[in-house]
N, C-alpha and C. Protein backbone atom coordinates (compact mmCIF):
# COMPACT_ATOMS: atom_id res chain seq x y z
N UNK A 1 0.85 -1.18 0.00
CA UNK A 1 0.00 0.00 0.00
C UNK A 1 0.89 1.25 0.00
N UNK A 2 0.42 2.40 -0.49
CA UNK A 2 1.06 3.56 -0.75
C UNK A 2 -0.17 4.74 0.14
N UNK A 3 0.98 5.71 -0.36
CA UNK A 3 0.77 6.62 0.68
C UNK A 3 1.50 7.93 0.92
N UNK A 4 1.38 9.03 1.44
CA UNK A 4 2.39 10.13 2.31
C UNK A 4 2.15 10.29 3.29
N UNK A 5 3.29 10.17 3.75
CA UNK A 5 3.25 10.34 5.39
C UNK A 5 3.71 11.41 6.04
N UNK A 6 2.52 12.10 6.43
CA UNK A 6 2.53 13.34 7.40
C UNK A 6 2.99 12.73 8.88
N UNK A 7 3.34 14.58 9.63
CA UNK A 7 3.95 14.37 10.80
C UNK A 7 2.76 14.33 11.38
N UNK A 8 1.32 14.56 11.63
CA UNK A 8 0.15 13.98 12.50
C UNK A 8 -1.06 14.28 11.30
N UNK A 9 -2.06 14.06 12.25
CA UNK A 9 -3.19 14.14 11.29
C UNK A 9 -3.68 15.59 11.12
N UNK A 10 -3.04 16.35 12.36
CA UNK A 10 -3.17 17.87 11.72
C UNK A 10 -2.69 18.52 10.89
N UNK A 11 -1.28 17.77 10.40
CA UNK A 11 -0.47 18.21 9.41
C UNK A 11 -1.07 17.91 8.17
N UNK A 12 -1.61 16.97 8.18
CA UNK A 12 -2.29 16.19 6.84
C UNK A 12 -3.94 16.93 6.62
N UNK A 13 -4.58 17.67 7.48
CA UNK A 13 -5.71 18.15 7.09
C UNK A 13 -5.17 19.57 6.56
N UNK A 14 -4.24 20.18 7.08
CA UNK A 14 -3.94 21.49 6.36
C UNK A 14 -2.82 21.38 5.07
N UNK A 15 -2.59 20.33 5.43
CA UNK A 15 -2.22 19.80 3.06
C UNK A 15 -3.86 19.99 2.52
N UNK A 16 -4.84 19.58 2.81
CA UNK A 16 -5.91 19.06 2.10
C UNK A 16 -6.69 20.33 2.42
N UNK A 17 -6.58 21.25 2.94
CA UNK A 17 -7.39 22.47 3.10
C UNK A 17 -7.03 23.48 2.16
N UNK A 18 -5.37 23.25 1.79
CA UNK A 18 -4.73 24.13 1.17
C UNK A 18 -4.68 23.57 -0.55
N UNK A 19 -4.86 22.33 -0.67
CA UNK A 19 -4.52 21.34 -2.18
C UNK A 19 -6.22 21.74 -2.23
N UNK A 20 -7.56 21.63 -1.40
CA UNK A 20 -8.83 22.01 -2.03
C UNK A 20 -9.24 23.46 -2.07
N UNK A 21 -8.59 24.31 -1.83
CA UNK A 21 -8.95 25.36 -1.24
C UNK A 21 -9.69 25.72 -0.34
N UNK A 22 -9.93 24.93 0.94
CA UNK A 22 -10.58 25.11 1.86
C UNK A 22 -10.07 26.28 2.57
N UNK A 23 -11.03 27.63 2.75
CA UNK A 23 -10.74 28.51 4.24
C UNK A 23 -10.94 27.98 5.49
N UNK A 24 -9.91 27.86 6.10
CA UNK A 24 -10.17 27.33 7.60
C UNK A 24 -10.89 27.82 8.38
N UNK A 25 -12.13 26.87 8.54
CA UNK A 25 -13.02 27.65 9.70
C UNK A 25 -12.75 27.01 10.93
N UNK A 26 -13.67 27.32 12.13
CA UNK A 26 -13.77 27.01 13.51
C UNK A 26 -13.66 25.50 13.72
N UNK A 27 -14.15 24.89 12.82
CA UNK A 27 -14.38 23.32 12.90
C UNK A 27 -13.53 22.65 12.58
N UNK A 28 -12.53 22.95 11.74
CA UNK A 28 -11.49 22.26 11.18
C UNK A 28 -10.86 22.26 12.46
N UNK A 29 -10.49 23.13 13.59
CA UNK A 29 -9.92 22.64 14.19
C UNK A 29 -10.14 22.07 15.71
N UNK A 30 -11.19 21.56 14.98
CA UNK A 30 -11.67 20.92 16.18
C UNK A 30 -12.00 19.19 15.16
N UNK A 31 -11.18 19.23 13.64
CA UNK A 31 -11.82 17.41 13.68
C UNK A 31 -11.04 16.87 14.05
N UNK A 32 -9.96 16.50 14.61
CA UNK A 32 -9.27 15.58 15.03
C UNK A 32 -10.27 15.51 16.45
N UNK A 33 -11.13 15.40 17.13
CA UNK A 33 -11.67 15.40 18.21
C UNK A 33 -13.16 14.67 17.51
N UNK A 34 -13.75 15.35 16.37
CA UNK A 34 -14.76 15.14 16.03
C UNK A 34 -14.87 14.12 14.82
N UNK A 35 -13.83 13.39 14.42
CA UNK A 35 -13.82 12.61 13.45
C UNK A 35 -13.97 11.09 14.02
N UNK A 36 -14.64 10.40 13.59
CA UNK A 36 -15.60 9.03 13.14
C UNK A 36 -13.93 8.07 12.40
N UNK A 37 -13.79 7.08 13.04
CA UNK A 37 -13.04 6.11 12.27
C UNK A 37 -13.63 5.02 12.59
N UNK A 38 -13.83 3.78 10.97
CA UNK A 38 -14.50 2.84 10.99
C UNK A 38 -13.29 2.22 10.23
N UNK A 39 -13.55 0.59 10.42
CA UNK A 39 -12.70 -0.17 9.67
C UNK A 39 -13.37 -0.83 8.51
N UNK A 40 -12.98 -0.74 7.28
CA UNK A 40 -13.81 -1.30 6.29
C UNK A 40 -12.92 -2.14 5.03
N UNK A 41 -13.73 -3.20 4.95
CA UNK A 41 -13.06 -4.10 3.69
C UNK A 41 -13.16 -3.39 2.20
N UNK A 42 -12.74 -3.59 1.56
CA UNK A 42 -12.62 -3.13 0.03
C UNK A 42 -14.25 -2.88 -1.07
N UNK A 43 -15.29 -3.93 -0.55
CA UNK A 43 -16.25 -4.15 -0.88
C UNK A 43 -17.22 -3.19 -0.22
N UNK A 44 -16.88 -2.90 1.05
CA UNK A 44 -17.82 -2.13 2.32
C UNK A 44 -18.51 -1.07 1.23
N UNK A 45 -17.75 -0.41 0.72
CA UNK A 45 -18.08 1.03 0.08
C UNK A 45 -17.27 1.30 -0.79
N UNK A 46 -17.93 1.63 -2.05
CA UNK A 46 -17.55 1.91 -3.63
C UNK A 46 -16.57 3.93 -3.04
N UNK A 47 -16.59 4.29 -2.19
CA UNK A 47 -15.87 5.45 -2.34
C UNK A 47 -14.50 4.98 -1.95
N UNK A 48 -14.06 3.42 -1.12
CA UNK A 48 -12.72 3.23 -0.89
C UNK A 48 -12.04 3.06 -2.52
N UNK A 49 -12.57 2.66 -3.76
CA UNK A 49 -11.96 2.29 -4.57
C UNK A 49 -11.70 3.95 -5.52
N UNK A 50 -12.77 4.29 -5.36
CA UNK A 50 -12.16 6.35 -5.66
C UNK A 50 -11.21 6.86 -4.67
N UNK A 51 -10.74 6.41 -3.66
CA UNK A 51 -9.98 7.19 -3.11
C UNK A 51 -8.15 6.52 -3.00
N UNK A 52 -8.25 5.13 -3.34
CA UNK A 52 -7.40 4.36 -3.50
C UNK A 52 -6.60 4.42 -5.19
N UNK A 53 -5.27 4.54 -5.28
CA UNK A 53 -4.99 3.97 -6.25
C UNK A 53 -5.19 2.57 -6.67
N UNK A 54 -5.31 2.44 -7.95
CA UNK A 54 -5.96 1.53 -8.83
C UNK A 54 -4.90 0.02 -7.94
N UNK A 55 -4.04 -0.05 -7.68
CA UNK A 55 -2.97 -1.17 -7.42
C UNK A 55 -3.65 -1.25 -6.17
N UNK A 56 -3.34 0.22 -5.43
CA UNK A 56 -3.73 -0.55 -3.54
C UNK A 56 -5.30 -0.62 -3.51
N UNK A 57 -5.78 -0.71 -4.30
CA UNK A 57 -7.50 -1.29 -4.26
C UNK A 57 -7.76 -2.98 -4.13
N UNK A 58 -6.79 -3.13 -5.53
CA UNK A 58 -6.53 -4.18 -5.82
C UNK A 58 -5.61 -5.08 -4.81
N UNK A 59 -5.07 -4.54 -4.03
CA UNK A 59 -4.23 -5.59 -2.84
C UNK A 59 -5.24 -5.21 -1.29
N UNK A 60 -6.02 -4.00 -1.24
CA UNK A 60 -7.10 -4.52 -0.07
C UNK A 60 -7.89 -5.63 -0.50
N UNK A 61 -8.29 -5.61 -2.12
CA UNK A 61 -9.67 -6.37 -2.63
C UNK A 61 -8.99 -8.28 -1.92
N UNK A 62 -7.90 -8.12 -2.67
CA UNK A 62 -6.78 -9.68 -2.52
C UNK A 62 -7.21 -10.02 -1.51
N UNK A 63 -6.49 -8.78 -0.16
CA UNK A 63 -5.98 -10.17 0.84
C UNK A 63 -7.01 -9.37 1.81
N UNK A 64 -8.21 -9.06 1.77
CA UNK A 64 -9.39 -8.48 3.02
C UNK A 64 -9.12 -7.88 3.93
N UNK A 65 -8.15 -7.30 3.72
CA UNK A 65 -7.92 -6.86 5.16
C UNK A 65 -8.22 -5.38 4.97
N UNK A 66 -9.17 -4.90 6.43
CA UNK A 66 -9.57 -3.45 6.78
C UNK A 66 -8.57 -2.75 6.38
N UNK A 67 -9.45 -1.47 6.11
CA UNK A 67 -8.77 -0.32 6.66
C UNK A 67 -9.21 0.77 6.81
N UNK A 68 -8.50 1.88 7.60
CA UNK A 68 -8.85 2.58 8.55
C UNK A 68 -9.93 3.87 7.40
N UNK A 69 -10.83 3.99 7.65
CA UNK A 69 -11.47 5.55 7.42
C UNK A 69 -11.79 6.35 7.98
N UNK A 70 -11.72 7.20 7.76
CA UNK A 70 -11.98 8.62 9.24
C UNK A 70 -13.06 9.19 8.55
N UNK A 71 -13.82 9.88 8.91
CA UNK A 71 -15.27 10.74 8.40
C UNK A 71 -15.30 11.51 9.17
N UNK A 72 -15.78 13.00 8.84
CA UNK A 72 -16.11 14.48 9.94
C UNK A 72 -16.69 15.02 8.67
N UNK A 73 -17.98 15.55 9.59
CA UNK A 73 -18.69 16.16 8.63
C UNK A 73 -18.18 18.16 8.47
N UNK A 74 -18.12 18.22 7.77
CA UNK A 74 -17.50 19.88 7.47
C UNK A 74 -18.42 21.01 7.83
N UNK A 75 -17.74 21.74 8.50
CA UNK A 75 -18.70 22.25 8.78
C UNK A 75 -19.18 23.90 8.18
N UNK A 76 -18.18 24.26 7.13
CA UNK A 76 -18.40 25.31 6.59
C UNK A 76 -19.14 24.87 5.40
N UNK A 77 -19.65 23.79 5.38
CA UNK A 77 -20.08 23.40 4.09
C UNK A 77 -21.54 23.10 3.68
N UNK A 78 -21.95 23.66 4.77
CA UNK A 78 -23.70 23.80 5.47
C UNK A 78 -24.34 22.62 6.02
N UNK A 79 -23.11 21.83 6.37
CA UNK A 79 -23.54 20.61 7.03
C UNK A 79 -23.77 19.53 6.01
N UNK A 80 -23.26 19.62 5.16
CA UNK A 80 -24.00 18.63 3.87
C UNK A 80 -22.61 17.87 3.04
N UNK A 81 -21.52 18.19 3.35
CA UNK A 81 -20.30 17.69 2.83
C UNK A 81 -19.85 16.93 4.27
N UNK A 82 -19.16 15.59 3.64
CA UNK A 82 -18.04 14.69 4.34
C UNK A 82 -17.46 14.43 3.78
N UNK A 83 -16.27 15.15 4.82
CA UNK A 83 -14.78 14.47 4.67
C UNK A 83 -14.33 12.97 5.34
N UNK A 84 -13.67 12.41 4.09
CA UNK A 84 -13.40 10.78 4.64
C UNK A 84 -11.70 11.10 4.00
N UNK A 85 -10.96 10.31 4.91
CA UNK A 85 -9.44 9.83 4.76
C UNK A 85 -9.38 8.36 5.31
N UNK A 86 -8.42 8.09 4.25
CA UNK A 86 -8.18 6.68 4.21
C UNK A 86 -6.89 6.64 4.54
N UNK A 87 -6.25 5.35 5.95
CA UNK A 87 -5.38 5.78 6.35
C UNK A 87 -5.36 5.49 7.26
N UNK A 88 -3.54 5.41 8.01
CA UNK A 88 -3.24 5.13 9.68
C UNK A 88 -2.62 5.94 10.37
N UNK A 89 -2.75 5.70 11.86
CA UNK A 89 -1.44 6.62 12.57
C UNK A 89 -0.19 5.69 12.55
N UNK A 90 0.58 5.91 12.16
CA UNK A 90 2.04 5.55 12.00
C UNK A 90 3.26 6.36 12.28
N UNK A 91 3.50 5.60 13.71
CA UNK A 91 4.91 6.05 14.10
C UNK A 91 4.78 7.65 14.02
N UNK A 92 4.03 7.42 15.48
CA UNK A 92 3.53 9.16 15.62
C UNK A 92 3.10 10.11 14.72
N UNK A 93 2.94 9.68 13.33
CA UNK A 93 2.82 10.47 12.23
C UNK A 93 1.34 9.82 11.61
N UNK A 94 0.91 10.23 10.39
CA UNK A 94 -0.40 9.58 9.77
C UNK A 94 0.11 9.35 8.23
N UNK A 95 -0.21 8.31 7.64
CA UNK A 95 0.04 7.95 6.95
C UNK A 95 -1.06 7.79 6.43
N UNK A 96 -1.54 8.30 5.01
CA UNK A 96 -2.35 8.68 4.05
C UNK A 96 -2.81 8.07 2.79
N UNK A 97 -3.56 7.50 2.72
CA UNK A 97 -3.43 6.88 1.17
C UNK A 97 -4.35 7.58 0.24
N UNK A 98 -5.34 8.56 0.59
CA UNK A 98 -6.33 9.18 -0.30
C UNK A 98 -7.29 9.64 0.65
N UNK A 99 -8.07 10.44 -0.09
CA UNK A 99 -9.11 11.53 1.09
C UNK A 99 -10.09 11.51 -0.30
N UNK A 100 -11.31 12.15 0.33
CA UNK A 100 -12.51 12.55 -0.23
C UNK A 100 -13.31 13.59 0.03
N UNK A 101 -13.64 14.26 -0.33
CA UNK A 101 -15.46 14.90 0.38
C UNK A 101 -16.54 14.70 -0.66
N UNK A 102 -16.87 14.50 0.18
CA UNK A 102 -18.85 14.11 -0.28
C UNK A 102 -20.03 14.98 -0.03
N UNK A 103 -20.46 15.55 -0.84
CA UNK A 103 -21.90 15.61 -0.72
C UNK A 103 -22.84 15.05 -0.89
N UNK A 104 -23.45 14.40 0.40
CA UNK A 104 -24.40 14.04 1.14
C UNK A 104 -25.65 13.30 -0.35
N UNK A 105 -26.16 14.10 -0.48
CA UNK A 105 -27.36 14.37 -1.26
C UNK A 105 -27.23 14.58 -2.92
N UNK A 106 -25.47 14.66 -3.07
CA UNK A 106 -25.35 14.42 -4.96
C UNK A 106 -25.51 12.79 -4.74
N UNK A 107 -26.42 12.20 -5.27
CA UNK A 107 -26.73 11.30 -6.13
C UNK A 107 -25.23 10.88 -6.96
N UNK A 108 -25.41 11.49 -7.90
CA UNK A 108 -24.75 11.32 -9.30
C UNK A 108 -22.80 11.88 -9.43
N UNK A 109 -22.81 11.75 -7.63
CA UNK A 109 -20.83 12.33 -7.75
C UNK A 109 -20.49 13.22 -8.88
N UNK A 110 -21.13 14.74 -8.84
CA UNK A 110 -21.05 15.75 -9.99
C UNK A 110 -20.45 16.66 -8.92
N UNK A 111 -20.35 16.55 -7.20
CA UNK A 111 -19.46 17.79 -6.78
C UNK A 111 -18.50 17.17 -5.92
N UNK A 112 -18.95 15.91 -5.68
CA UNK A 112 -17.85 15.33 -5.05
C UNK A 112 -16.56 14.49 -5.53
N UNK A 113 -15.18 14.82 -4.35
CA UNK A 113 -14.28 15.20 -4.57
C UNK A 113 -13.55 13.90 -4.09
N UNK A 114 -12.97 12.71 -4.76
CA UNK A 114 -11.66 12.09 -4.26
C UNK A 114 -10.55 12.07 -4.93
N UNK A 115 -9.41 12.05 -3.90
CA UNK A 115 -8.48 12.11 -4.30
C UNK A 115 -7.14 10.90 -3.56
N UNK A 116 -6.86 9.76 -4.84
CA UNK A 116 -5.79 9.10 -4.30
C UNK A 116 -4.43 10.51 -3.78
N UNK A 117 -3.42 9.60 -3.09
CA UNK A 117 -2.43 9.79 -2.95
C UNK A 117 -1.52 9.95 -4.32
N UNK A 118 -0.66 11.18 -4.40
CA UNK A 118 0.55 10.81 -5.88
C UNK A 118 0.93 9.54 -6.06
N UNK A 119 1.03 8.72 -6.98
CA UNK A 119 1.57 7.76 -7.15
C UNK A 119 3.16 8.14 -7.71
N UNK A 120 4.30 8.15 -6.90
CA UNK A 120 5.29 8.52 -7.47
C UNK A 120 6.74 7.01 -7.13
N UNK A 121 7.43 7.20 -7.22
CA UNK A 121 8.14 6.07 -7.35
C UNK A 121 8.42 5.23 -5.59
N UNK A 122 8.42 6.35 -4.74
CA UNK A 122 9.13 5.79 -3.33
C UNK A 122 7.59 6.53 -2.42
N UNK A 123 6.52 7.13 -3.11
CA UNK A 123 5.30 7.21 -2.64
C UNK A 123 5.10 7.38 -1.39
N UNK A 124 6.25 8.18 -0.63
CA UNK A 124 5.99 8.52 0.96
C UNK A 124 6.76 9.73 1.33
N UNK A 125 6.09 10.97 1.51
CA UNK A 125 7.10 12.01 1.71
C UNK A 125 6.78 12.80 2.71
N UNK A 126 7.23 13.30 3.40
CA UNK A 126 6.93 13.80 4.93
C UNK A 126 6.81 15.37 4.51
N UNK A 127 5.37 15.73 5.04
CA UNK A 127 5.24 16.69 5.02
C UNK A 127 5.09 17.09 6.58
N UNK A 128 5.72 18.63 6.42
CA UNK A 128 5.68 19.12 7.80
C UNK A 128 5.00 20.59 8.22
């Protein structure tokens, strides 16, 4: 499995505030408190395979084994967008394989947003 590995999970939501253009509101810093983690197989939900590169889809699908998703609902977003990251804490740091946000109520994924991890050759770079 691939990935970048941030120095915590706060480091890794303000990559993803700044790569979507999110303005940081009041709530952002409060999701590490308010975020939802479930463990889910490959099959659980069609958004792990949008948020996964095409290979590490294909090696959760293989060998079943969970993995971690986090969910917090956003809150500048009128309550109607979730954010999901896919992903562990590792060695004090979080390790990332792809994120999403969702709106709730699109049907038809016309505003919602996933995004694997770069797929680049050594696929782990510490952001700080």
């Amino acid at each position: 499995m691939t990935g970048i590995r941030f120095l915590s999970w706060e480091h890794f939501l303000y990559y993803v505030q700044n790569r979507e253009g999110i303005e940081p509101g009041a709530g952002w810093s409060n999701v590490s408190i308010l975020s939802d983690a479930d463990y889910l197989e490959a099959d659980e939900w069609e958004g792990l395979q949008k948020m996964l590169s095409s290979a590490d889809y294909e090696e959760l699908a293989g060998k079943k084994h969970t993995i971690e998703v986090r969910s917090f609902r956003m809150p500048e977003e009128s309550g109607r967008m979730i954010f999901y990251a896919v992903g562990e804490e590792d060695g004090g740091g979080y390790l990332c394989r792809g994120y999403g946000i969702v709106e709730e109520s699109d049907i038809e994924d016309k505003n919602n947003r996933f995004r694997p991890m770069p797929e680049e050759s050594d696929r782990e770079k510490e952001y700080h």
